[in-house]
N, C-alpha and C. Protein backbone atom coordinates (compact mmCIF):
# COMPACT_ATOMS: atom_id res chain seq x y z
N UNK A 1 -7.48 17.98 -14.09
CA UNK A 1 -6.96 16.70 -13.60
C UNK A 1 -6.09 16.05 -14.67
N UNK A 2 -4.90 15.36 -14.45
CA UNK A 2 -4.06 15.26 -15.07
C UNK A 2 -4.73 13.44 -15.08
N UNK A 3 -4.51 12.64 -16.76
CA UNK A 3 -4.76 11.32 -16.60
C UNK A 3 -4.35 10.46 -16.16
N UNK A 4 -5.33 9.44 -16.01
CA UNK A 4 -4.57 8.46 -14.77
C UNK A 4 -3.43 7.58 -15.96
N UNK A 5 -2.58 6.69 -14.96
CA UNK A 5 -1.39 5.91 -15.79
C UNK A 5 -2.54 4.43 -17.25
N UNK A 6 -1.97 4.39 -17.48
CA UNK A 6 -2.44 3.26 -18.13
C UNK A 6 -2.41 1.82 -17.42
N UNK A 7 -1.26 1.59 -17.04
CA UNK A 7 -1.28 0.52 -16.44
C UNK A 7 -0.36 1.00 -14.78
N UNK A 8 -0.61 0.05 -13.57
CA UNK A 8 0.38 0.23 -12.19
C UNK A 8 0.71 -1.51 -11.76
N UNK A 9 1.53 -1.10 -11.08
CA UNK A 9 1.87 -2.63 -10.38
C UNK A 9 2.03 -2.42 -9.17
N UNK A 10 0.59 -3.39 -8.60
CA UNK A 10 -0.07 -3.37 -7.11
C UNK A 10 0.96 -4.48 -6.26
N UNK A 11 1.81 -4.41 -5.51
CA UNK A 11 2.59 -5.46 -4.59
C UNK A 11 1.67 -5.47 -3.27
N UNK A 12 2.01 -6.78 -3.05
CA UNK A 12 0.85 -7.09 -1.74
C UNK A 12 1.56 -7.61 -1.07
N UNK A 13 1.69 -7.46 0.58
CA UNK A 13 2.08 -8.15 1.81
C UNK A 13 1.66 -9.22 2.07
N UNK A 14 1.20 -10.25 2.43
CA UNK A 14 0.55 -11.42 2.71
C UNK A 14 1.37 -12.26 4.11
N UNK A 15 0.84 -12.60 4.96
CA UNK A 15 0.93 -13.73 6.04
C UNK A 15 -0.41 -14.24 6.80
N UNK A 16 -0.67 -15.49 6.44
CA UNK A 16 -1.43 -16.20 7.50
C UNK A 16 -2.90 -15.40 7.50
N UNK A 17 -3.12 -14.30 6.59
CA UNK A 17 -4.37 -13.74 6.22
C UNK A 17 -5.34 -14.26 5.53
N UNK A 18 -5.39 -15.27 5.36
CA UNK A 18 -6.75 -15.64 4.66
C UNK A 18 -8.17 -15.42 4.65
N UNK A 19 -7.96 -15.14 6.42
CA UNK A 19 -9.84 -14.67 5.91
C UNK A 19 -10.02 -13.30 5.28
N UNK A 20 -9.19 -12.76 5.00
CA UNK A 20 -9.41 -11.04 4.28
C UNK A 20 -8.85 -11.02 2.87
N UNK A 21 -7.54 -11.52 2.43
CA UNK A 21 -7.09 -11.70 1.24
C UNK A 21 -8.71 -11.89 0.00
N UNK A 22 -9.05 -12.72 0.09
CA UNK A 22 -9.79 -13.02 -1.39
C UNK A 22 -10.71 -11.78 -1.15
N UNK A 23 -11.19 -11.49 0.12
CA UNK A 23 -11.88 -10.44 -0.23
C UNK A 23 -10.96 -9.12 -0.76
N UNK A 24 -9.79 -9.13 -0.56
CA UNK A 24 -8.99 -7.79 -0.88
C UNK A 24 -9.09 -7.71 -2.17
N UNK A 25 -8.77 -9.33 -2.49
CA UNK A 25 -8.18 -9.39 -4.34
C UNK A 25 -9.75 -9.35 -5.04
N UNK A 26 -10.82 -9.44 -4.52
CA UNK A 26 -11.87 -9.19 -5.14
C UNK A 26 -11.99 -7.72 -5.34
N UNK A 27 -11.64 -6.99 -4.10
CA UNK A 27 -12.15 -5.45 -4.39
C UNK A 27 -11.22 -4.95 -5.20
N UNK A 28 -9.81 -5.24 -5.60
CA UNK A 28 -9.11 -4.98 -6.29
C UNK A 28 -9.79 -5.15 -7.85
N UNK A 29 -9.81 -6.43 -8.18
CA UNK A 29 -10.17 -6.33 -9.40
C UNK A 29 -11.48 -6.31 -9.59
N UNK A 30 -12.47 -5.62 -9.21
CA UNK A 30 -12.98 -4.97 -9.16
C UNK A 30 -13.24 -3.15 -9.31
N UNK A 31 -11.95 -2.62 -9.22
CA UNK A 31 -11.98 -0.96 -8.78
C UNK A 31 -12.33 -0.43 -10.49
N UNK A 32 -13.07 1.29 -9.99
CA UNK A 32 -13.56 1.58 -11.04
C UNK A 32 -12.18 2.17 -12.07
N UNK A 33 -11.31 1.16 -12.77
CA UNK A 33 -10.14 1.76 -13.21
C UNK A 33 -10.26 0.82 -14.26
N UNK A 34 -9.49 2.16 -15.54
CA UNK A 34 -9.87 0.74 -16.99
C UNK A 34 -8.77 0.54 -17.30
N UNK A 35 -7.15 0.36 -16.62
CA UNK A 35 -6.35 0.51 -16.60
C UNK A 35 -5.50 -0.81 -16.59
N UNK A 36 -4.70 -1.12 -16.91
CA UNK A 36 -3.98 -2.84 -16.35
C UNK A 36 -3.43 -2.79 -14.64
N UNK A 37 -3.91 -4.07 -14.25
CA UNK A 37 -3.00 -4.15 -13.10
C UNK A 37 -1.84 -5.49 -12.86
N UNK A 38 -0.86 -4.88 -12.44
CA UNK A 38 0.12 -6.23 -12.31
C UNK A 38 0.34 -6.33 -11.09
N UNK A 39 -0.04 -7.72 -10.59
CA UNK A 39 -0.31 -8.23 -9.37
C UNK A 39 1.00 -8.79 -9.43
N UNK A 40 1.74 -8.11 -7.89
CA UNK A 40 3.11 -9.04 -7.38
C UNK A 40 2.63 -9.30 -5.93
N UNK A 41 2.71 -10.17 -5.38
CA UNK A 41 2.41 -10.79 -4.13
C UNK A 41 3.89 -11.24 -3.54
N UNK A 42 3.83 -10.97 -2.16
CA UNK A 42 5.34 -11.21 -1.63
C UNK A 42 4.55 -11.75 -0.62
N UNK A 43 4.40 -13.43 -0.20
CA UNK A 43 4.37 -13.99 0.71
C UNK A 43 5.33 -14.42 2.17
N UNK A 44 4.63 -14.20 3.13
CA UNK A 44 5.91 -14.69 4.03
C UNK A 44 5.88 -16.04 4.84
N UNK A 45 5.40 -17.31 4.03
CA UNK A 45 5.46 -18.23 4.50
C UNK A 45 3.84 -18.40 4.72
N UNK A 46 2.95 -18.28 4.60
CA UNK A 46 1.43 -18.77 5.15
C UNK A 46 1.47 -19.93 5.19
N UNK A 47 0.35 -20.48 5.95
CA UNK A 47 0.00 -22.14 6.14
C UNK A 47 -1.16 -22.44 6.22
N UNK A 48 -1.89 -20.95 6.44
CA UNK A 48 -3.70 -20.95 6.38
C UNK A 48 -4.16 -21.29 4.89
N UNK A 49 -3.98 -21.60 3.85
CA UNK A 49 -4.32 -21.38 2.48
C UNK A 49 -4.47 -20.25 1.62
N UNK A 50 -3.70 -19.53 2.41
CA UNK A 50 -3.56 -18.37 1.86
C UNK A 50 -3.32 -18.39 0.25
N UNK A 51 -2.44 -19.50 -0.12
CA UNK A 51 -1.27 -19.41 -1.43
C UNK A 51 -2.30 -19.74 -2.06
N UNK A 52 -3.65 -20.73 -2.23
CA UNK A 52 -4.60 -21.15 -3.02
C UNK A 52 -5.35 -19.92 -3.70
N UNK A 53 -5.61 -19.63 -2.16
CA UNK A 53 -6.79 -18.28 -2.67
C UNK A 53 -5.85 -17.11 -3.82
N UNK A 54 -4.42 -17.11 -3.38
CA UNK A 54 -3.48 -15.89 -4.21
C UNK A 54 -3.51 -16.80 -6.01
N UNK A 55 -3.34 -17.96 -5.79
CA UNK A 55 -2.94 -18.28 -7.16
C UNK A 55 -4.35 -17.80 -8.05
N UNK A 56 -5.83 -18.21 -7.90
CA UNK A 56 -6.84 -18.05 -8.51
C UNK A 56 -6.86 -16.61 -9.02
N UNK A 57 -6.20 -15.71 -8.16
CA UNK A 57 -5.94 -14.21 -9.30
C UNK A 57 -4.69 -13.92 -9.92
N UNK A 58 -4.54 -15.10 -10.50
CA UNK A 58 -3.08 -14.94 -10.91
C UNK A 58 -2.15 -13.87 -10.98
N UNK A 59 -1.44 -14.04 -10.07
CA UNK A 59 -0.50 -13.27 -9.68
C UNK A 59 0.73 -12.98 -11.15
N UNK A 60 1.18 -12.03 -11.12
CA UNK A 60 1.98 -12.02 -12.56
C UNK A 60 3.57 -12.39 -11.56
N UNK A 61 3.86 -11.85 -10.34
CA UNK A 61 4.88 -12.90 -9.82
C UNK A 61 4.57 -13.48 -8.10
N UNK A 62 4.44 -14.21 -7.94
CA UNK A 62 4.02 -14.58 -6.34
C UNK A 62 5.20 -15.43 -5.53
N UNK A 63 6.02 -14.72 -4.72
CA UNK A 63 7.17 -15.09 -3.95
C UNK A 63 6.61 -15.59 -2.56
N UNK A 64 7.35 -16.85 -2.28
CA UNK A 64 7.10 -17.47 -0.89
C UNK A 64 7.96 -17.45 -0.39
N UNK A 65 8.40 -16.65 1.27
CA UNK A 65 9.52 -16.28 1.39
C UNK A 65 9.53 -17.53 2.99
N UNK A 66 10.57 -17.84 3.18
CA UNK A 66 11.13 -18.72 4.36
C UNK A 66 10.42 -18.15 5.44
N UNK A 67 9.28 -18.75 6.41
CA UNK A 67 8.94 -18.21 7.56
C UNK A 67 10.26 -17.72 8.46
N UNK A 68 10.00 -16.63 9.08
CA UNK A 68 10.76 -15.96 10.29
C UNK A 68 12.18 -15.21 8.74
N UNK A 69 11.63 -14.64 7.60
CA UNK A 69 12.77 -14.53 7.31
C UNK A 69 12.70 -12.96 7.12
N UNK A 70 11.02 -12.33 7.51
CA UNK A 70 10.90 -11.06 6.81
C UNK A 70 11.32 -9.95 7.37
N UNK A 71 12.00 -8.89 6.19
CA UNK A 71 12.68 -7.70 6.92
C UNK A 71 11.80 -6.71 5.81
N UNK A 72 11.23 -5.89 6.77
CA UNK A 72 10.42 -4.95 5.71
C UNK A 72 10.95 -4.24 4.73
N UNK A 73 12.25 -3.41 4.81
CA UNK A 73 12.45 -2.80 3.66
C UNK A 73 13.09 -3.98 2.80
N UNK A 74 13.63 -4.85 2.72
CA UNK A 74 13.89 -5.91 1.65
C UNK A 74 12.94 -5.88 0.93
N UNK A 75 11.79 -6.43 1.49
CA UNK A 75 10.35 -6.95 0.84
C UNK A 75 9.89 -5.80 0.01
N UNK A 76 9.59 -4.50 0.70
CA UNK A 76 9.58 -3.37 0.08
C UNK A 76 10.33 -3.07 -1.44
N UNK A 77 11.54 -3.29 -1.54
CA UNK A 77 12.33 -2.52 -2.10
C UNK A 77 12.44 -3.53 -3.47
N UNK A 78 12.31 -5.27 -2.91
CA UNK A 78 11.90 -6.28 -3.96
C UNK A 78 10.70 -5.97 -5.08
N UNK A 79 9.77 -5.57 -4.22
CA UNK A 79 8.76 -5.52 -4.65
C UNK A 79 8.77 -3.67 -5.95
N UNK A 80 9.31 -3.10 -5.96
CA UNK A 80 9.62 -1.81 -6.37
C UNK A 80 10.72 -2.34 -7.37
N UNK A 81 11.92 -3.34 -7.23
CA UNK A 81 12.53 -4.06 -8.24
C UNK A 81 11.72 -4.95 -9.39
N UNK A 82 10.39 -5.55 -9.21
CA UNK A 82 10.09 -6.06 -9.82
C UNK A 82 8.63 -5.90 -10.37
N UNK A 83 8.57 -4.54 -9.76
CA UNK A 83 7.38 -3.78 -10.71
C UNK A 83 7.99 -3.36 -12.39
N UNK A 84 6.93 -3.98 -13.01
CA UNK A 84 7.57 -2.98 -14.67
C UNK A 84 6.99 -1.83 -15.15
N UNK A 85 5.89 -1.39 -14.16
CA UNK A 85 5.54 0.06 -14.04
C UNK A 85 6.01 1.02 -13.53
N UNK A 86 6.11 2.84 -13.51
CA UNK A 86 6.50 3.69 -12.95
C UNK A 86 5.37 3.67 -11.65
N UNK A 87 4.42 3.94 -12.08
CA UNK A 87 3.43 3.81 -10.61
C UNK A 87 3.30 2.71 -10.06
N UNK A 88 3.67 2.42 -8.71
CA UNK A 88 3.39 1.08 -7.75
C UNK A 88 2.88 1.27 -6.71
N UNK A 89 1.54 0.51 -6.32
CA UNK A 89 0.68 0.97 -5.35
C UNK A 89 1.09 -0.48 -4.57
N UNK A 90 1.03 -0.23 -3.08
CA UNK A 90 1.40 -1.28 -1.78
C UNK A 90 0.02 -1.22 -1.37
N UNK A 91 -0.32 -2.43 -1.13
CA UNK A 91 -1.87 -2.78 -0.64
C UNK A 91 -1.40 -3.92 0.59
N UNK A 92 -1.46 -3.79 1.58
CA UNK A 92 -1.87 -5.31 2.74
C UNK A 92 -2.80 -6.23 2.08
N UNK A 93 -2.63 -7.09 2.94
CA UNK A 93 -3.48 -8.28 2.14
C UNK A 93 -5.13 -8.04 3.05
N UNK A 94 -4.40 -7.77 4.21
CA UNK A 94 -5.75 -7.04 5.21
C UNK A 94 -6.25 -5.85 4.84
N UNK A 95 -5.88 -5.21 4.37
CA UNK A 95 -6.19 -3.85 3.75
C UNK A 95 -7.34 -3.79 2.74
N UNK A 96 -8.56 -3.95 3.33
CA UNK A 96 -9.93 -4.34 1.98
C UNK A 96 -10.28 -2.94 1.77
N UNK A 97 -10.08 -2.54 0.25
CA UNK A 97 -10.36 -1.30 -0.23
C UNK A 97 -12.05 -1.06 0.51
N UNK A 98 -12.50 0.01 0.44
CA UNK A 98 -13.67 0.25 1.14
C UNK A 98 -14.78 0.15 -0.17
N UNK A 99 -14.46 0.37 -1.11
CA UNK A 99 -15.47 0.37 -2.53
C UNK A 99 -14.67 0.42 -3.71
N UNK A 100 -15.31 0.76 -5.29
CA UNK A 100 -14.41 0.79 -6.17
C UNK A 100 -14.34 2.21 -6.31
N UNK A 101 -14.11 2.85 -5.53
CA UNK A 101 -13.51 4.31 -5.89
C UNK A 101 -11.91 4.32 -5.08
N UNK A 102 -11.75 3.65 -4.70
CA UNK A 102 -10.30 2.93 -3.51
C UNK A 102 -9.30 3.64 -4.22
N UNK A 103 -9.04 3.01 -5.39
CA UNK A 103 -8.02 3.07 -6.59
C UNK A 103 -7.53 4.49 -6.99
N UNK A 104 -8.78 4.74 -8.20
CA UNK A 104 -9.00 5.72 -8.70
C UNK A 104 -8.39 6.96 -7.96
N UNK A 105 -9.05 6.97 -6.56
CA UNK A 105 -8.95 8.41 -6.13
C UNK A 105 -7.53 8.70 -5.26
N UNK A 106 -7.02 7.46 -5.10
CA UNK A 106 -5.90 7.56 -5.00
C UNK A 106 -4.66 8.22 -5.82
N UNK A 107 -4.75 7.23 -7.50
CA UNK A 107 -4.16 7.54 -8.21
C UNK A 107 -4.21 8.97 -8.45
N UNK A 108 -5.34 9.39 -8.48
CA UNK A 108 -5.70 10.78 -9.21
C UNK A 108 -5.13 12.17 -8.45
N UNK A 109 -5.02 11.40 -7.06
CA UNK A 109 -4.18 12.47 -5.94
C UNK A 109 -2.90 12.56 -6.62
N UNK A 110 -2.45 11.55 -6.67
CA UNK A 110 -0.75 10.71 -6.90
C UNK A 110 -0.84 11.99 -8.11
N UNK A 111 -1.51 11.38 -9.54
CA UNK A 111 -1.00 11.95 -10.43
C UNK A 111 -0.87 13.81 -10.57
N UNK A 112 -1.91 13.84 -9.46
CA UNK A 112 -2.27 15.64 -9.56
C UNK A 112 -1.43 16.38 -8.79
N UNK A 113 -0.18 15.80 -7.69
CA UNK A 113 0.64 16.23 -7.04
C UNK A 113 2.16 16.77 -7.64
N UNK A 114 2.21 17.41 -7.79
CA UNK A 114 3.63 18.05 -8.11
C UNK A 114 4.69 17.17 -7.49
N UNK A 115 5.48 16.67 -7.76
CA UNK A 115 6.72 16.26 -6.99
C UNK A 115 6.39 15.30 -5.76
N UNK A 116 5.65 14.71 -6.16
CA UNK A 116 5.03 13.73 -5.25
C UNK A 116 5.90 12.50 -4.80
N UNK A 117 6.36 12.84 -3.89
CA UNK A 117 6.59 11.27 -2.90
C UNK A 117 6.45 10.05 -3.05
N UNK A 118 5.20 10.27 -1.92
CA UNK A 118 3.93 9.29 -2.19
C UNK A 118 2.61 9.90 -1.46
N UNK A 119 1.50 8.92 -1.93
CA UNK A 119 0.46 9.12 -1.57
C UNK A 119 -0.39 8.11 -1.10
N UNK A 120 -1.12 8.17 0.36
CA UNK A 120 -1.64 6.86 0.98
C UNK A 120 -3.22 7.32 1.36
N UNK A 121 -3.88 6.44 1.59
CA UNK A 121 -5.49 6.08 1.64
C UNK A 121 -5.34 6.23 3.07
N UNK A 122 -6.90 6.74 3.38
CA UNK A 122 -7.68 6.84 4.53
C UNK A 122 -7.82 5.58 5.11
N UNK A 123 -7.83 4.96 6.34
CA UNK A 123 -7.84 3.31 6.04
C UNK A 123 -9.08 3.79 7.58
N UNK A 124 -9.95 3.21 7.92
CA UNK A 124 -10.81 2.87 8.60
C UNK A 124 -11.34 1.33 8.99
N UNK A 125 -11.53 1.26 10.51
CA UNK A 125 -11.64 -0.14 11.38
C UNK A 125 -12.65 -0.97 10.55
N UNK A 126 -12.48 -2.06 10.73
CA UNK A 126 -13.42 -2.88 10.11
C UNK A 126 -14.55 -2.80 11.70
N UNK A 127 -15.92 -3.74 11.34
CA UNK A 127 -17.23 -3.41 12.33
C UNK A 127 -16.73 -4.20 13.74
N UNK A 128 -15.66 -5.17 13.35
CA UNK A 128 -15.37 -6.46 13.99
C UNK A 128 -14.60 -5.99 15.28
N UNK A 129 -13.29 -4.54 14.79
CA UNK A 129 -12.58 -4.17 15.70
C UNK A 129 -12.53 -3.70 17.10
N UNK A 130 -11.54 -4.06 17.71
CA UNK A 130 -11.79 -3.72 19.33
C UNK A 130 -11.20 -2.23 19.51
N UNK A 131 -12.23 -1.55 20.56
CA UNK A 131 -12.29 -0.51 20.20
C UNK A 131 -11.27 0.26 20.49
N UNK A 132 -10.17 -0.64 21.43
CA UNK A 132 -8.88 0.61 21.35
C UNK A 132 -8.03 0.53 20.43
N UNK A 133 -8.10 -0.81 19.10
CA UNK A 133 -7.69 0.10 17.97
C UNK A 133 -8.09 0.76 17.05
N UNK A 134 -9.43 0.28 17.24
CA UNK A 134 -10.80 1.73 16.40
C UNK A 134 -10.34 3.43 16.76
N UNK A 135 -10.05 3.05 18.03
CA UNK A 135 -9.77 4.71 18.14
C UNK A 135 -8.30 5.21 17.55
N UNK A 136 -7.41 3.92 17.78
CA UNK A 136 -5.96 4.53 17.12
C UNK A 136 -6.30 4.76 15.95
N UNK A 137 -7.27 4.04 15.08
CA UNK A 137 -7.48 4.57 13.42
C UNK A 137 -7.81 6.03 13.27
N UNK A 138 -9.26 6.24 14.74
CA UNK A 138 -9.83 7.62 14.48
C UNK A 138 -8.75 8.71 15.03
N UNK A 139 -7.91 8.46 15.41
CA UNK A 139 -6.92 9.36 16.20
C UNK A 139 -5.70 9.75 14.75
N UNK A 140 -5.55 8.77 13.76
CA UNK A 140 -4.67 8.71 12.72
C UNK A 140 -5.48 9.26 11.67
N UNK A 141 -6.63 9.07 11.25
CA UNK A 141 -7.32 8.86 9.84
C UNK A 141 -8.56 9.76 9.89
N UNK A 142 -9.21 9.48 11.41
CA UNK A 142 -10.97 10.07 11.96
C UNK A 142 -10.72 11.95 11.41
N UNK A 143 -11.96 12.32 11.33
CA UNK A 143 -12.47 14.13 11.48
C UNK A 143 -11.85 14.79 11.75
N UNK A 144 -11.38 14.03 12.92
CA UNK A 144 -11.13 15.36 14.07
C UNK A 144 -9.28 15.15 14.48
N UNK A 145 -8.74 14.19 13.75
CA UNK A 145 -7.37 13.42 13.63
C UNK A 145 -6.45 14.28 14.22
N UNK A 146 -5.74 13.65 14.85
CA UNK A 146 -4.57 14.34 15.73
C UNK A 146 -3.07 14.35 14.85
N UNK A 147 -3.21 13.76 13.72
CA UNK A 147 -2.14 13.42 13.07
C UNK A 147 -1.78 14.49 11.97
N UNK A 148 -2.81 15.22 11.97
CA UNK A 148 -3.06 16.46 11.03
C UNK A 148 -1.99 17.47 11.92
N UNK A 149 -1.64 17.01 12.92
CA UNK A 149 -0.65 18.32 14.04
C UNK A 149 0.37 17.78 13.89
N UNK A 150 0.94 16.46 13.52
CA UNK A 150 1.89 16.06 14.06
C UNK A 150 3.34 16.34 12.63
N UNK A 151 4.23 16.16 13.38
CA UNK A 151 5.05 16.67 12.22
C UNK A 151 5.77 15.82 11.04
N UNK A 152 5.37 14.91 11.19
CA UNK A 152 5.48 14.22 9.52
C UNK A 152 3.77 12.58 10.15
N UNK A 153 3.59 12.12 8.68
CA UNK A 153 2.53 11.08 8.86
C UNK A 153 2.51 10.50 8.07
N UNK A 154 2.77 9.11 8.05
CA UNK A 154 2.52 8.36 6.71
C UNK A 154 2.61 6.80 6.65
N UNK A 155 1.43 6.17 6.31
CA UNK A 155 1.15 4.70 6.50
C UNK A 155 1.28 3.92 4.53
N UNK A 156 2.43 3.04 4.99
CA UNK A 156 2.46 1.75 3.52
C UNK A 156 1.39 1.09 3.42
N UNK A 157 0.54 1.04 4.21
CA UNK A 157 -0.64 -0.28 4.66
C UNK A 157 -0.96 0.02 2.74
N UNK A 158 -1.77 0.92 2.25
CA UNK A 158 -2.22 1.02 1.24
C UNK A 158 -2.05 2.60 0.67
N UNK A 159 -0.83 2.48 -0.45
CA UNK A 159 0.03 3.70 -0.86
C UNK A 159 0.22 3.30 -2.60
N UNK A 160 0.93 4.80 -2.66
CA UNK A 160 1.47 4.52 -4.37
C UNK A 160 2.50 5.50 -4.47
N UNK A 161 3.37 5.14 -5.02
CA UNK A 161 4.99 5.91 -5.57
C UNK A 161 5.15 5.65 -6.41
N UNK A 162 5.98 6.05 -7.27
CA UNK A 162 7.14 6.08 -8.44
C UNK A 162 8.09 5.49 -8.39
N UNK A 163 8.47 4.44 -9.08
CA UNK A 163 9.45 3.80 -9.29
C UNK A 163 10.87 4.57 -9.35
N UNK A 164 10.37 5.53 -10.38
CA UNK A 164 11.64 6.13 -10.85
C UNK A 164 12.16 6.93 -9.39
N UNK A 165 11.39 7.60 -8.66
CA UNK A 165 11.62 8.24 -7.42
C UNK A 165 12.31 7.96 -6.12
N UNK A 166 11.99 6.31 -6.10
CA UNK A 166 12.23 4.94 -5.51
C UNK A 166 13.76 4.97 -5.74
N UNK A 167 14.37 4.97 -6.94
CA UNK A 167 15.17 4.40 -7.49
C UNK A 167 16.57 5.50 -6.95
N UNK A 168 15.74 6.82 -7.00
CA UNK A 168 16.87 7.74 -5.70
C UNK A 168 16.57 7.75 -4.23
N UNK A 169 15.47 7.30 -4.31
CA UNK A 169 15.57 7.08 -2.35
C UNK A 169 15.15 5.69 -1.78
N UNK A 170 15.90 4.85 -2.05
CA UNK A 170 15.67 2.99 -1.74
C UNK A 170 15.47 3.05 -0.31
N UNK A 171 14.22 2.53 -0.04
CA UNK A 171 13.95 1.85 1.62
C UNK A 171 14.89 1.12 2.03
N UNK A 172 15.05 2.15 3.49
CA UNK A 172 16.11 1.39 4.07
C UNK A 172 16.17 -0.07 4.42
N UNK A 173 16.90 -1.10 4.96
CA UNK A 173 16.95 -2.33 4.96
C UNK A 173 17.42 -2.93 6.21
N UNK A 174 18.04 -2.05 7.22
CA UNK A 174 18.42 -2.42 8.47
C UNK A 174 17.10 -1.60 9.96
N UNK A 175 15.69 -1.51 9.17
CA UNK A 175 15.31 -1.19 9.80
C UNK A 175 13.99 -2.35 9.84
N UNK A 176 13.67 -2.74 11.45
CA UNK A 176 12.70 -3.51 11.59
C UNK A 176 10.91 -3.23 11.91
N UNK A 177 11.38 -1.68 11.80
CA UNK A 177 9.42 -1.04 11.64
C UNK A 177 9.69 0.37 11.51
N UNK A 178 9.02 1.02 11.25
CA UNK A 178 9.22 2.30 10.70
C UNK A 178 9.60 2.64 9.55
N UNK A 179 10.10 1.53 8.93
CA UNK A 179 11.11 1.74 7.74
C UNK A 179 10.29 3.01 6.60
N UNK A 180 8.82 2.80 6.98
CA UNK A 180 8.13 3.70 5.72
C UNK A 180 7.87 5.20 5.90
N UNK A 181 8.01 4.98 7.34
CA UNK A 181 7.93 6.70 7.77
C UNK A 181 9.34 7.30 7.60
N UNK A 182 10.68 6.72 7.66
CA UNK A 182 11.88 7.02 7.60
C UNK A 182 12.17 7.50 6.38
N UNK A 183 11.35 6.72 5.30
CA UNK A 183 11.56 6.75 3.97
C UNK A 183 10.71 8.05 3.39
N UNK A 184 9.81 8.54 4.08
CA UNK A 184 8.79 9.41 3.45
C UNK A 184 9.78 11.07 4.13
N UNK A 185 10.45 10.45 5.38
CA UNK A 185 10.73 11.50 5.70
C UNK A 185 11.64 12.45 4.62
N UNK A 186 12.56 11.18 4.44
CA UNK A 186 13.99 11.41 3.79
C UNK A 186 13.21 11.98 2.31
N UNK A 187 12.33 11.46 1.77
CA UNK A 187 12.06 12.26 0.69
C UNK A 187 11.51 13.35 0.95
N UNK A 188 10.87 13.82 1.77
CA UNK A 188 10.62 15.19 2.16
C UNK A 188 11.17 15.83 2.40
N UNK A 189 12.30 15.37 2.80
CA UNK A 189 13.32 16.35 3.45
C UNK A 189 14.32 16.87 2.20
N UNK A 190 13.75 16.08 0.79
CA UNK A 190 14.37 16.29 -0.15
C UNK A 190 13.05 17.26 -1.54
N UNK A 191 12.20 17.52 -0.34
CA UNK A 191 11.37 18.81 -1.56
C UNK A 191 10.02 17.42 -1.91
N UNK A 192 10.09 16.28 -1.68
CA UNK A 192 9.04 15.75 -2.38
C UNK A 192 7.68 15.24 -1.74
N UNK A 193 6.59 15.85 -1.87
CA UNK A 193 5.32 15.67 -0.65
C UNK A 193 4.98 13.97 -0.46
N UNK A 194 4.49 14.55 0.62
CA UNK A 194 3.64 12.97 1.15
C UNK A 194 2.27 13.29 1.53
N UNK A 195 1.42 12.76 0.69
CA UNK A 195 -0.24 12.99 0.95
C UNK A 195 -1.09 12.55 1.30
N UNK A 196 -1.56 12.30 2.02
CA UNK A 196 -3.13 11.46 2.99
C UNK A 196 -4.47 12.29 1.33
N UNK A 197 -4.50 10.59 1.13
CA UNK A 197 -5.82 10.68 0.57
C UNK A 197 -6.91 10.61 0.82
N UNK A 198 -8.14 10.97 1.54
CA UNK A 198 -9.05 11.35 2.14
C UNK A 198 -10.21 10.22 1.74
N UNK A 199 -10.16 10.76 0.30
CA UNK A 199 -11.55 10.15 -0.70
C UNK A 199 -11.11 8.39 -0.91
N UNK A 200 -9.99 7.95 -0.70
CA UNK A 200 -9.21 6.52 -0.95
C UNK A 200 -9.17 5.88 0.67
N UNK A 201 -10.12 4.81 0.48
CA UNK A 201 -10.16 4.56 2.12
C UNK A 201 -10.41 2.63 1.53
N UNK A 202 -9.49 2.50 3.07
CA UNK A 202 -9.01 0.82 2.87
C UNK A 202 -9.36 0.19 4.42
């Protein structure tokens, strides 16, 4: 196993999430990693108190962006501009790591991959969920996953890339969803894998 980075810079999505955020940023700093993390938060306007709960983990930069203004690969590609690490992991603000092995086993995919892309976490329903999107998770993520057939797969919800990698294949910007599967494609289509982490679940 090749060592993990010393330090990464975690960018976070945020809107109108508050009841899940503090728990996210708890399991975050929390994970079993002895590593630095630099917290960038890209808000899109909240009004729930979201911004309270973000400031108490001090954010190293926290952007409040104009409601109705967000275009995903902008936010994306900001957030990859203003990491000062090579490794940058994308976490949702809904996205509650499942334990402190979240991190770790992520990274450790990331770093052990040859020519790596990127690499994204297992993400599983919370107890709360209704069950026809419990099953879209088990249909994407579950045992017996249908996504294992399909011909490309890959979720930002909670991921990690390379800056430097980033820096030859910039998320597109005129796209209003998909933008991350477009982006994983195009690097694949250029020799560089995309990996479902199994043991990394959010």
């Amino acid at each position: 196993m090749n060592p993990l980075p010393d330090s990464i810079s975690l960018v976070m999505r945020s809107y109108n999430e508050a009841w899940a955020i503090e728990d996210t940023l708890k399991a975050v700093f929390t994970q079993d990693y002895a590593g630095d993390i630099e917290l960038i938060v890209m808000d899109s306007g909240s009004t729930d108190g979201s911004h309270e709960i973000i400031k108490r983990f001090n954010p190293k930069v926290f952007i409040i962006a104009q409601p109705g203004s967000y275009v995903p690969g902008k936010v994306l590609n900001q957030g990859f501009r203003l990491a000062n690490n090579e490794w940058v992991v994308f976490l949702n603000s809904d996205a509650t790591p499942a334990n402190d092995q979240w991190l770790k086993q992520l990274l450790q995919a990331a770093v052990d991959t040859p020519k790596l892309g990127a690499a994204f976490s297992r993400q599983i329903p919370r107890e709360d969920c209704e069950a026809v999107f419990a099953h879209d998770y088990d249909r994407c993520f579950g045992p017996e996953r249908e996504s294992e057939h399909w011909d490309h797969f890959f979720s930002m919800v909670s991921c990690v890339a390379r800056k430097s990698i980033w820096e030859q294949y910039p998320i597109r910007e005129d796209l209003q969803y998909a933008e991350d599967d477009e982006w994983t494609r195009r690097m694949k289509d250029a020799g560089y894998a995309t990996v479902l982490v199994v043991e990394s679940v959010a």
